[in-house]
C-alpha atoms as a PDB file:
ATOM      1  CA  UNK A   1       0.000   0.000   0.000  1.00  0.00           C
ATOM      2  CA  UNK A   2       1.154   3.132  -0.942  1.00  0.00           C
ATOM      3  CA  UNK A   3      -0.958   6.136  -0.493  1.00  0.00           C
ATOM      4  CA  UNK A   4      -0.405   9.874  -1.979  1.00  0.00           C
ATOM      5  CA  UNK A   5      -2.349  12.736  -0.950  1.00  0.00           C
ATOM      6  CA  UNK A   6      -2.001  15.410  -4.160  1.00  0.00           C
ATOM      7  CA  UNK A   7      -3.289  18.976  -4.760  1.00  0.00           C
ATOM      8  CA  UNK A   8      -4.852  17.987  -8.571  1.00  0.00           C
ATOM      9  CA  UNK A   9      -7.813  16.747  -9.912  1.00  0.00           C
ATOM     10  CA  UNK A  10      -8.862  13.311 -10.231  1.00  0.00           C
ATOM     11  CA  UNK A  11     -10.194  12.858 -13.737  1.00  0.00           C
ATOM     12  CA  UNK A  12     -13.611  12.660 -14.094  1.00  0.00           C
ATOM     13  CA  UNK A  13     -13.994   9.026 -14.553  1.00  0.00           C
ATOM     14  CA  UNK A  14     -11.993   8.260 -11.350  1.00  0.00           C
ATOM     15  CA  UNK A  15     -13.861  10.998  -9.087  1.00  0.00           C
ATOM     16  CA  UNK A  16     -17.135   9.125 -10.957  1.00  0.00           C
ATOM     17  CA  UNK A  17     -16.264   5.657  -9.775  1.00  0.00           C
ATOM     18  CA  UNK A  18     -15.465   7.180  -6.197  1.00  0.00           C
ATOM     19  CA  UNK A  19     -18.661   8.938  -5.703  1.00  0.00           C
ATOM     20  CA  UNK A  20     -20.761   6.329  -6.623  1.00  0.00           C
ATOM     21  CA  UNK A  21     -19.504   4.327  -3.183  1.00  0.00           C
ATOM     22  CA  UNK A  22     -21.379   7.150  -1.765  1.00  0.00           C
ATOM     23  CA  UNK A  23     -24.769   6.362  -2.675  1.00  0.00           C
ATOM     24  CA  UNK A  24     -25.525   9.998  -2.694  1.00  0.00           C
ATOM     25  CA  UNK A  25     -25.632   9.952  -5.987  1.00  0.00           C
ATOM     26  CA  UNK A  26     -29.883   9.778  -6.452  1.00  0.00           C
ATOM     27  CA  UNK A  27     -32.377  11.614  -9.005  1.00  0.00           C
ATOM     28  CA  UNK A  28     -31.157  13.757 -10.272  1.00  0.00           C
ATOM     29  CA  UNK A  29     -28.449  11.247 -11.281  1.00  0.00           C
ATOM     30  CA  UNK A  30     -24.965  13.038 -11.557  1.00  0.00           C
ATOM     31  CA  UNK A  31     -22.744  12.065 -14.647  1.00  0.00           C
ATOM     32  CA  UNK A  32     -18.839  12.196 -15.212  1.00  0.00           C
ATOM     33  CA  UNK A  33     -19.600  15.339 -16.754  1.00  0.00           C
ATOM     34  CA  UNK A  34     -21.767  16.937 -14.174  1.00  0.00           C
ATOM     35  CA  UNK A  35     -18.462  16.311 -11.755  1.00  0.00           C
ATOM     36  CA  UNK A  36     -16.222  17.289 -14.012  1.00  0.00           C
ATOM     37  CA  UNK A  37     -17.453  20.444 -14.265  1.00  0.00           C
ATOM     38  CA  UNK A  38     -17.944  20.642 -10.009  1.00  0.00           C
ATOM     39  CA  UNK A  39     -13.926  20.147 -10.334  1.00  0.00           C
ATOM     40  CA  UNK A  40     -13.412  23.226 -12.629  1.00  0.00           C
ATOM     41  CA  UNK A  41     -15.839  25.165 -10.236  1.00  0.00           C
ATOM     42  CA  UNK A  42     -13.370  24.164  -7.241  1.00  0.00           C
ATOM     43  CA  UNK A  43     -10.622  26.046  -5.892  1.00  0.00           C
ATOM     44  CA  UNK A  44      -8.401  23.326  -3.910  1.00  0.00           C
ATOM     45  CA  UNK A  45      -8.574  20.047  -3.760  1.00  0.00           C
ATOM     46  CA  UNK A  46      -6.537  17.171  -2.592  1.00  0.00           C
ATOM     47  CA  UNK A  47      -7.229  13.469  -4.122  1.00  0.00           C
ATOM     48  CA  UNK A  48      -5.462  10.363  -2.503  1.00  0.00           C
ATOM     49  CA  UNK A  49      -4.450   7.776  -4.751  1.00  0.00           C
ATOM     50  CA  UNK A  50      -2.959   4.209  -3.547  1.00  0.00           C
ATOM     51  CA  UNK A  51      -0.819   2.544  -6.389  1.00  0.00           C
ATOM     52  CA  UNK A  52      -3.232   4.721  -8.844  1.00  0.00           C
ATOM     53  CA  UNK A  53      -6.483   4.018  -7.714  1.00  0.00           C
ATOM     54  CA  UNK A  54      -8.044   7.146  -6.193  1.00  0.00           C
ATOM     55  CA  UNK A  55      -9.385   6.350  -2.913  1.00  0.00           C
ATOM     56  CA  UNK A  56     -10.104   9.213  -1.436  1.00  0.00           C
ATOM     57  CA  UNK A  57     -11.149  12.853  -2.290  1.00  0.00           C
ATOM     58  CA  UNK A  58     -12.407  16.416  -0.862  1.00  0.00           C
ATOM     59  CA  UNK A  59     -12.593  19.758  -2.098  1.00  0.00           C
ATOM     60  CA  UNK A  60     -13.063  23.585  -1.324  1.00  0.00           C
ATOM     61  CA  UNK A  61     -14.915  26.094  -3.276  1.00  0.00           C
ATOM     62  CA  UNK A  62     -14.732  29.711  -1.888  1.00  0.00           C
ATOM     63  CA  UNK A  63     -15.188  33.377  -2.727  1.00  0.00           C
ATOM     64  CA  UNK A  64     -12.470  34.257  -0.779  1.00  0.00           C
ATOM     65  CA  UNK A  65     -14.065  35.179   2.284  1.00  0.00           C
ATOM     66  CA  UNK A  66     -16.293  31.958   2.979  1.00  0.00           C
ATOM     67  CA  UNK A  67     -15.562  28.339   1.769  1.00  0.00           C
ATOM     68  CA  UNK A  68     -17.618  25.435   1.493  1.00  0.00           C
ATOM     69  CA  UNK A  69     -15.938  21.692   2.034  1.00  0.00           C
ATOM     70  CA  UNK A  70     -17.463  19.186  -0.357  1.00  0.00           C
ATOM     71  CA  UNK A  71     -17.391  15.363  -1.638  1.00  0.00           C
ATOM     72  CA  UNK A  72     -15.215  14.475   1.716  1.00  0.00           C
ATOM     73  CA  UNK A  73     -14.720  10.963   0.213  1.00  0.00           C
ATOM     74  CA  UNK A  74     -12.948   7.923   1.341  1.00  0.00           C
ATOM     75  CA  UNK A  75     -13.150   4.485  -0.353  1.00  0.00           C
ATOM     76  CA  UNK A  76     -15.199   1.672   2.002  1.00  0.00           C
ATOM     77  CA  UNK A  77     -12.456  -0.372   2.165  1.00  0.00           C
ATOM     78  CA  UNK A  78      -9.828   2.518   2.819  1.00  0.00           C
ATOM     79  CA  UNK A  79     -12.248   4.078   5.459  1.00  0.00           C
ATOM     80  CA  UNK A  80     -11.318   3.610   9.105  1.00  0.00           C
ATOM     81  CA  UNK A  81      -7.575   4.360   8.607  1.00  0.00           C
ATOM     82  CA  UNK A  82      -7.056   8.075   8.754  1.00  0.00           C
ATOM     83  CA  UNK A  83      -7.207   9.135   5.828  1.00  0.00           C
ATOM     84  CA  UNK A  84     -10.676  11.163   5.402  1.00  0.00           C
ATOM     85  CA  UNK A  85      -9.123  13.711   8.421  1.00  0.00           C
ATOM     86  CA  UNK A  86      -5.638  14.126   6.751  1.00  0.00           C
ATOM     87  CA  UNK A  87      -7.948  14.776   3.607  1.00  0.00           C
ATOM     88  CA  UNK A  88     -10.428  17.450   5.721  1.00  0.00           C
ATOM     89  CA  UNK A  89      -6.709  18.504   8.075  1.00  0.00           C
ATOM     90  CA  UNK A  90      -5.202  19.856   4.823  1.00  0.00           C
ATOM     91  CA  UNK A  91      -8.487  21.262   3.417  1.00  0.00           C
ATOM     92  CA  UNK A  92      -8.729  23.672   6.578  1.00  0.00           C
ATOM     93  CA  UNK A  93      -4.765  24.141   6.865  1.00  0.00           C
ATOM     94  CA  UNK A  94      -4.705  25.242   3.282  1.00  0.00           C
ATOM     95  CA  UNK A  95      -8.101  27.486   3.531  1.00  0.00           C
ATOM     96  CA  UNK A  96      -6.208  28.741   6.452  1.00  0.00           C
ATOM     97  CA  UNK A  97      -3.655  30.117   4.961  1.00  0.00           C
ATOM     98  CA  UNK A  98      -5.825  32.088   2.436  1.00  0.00           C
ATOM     99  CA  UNK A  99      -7.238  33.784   5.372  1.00  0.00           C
ATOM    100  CA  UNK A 100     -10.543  32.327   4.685  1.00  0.00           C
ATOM    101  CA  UNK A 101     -12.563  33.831   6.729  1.00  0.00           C
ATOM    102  CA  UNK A 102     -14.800  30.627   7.610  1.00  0.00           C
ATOM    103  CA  UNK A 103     -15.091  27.446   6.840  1.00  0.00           C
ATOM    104  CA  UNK A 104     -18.734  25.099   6.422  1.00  0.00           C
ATOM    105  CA  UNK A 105     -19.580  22.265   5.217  1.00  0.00           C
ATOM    106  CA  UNK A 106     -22.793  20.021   5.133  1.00  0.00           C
ATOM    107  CA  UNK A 107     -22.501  16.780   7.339  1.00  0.00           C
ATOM    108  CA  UNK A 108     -23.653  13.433   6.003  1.00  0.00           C
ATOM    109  CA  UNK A 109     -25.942  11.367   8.615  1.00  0.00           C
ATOM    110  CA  UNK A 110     -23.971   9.796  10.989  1.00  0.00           C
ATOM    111  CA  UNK A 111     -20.424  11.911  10.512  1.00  0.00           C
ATOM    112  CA  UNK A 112     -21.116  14.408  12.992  1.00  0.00           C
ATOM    113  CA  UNK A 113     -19.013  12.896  15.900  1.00  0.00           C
ATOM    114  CA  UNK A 114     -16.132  13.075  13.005  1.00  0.00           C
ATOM    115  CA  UNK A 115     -16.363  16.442  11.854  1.00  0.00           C
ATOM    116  CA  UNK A 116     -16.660  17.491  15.658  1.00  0.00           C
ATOM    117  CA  UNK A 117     -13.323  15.705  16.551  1.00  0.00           C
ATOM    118  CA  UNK A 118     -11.378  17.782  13.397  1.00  0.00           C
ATOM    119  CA  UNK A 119     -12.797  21.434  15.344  1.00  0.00           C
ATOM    120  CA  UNK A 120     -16.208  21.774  13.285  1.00  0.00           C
ATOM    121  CA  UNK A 121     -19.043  22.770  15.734  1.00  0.00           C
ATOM    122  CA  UNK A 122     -22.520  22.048  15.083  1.00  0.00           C
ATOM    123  CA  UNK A 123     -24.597  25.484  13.968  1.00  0.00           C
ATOM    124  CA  UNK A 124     -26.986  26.747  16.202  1.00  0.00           C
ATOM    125  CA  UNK A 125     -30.737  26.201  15.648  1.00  0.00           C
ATOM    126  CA  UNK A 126     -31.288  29.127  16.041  1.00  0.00           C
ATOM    127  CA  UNK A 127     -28.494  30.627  14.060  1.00  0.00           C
ATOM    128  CA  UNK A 128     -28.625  31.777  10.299  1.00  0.00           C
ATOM    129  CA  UNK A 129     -28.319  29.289   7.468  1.00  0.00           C
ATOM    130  CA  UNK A 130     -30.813  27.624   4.938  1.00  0.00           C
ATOM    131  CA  UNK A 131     -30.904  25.343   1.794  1.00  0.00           C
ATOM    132  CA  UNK A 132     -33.338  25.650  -1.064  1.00  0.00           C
ATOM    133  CA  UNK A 133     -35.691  22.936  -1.089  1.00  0.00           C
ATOM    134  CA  UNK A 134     -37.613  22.290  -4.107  1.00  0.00           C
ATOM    135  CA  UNK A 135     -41.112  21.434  -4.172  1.00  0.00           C
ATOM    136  CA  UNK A 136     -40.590  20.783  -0.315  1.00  0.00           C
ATOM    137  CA  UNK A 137     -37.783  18.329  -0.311  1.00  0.00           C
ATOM    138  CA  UNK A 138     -34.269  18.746  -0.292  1.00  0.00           C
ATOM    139  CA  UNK A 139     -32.623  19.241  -3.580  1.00  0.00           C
ATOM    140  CA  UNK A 140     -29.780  17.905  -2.695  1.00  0.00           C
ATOM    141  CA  UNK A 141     -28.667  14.223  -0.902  1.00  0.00           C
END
């Protein structure tokens, strides 16, 4: 086993074949293309091969000011091992450094003790923040 963690883009058939372990990927069903173009749209990204299979992925896409962490991926059978917080460490270290000035993301069920352990905090109920649901559901997984 030999992992790399590196600061380019999968292409868009690898990032495909990772994001489908997911199973977020529901109606409406994303193609290689729809990603590709989410990896244009990014502005840092690190992608972790092991002898050139990419196993594990997550990216930042920011104005400057605010960033959003997305598609914090890590193979099933790669999961478990460290990898998904060096991915998220050097997400924040490198948004950081930009002086972002903060950093969200949107938790998947059942990652919140995760996210919580790498300094995320849970938002307030209270506290502003909403996503666009259309025709009452979520439009998004």
């Amino acid at each position: 086993m030999t992992i790399r963690y590196q600061t380019f883009p999968p292409t868009p058939a690898e990032y495909f074949t990772l994001f489908e372990t997911t199973g977020w990927n529901a109606d409406p069903q994303l193609t290689p293309t729809d990603l590709a173009k989410a990896l244009v749209s990014s502005w840092y990204m690190i992608s972790v091969y092991d002898d050139g299979r990419l196993i594990g992925f997550g990216r930042v896409v920011t104005d400057t000011i605010h960033a959003m962490i997305y598609d914090l991926i890590v193979a099933p059978d790669y999961q478990r091992q460290g990898i998904g917080g060096e991915i998220l460490d050097r997400l924040v270290k490198r948004s950081q450094t930009a002086r972002i000035r903060d950093i969200q993301l949107f938790c998947a069920t059942g990652k919140r003790e995760f996210y919580e352990r790498h300094g995320f905090e849970v938002r307030p109920d209270d506290g502003p923040g909403m996503q666009y649901c259309k025709n009452g559901s979520s439009a998004s997984p």
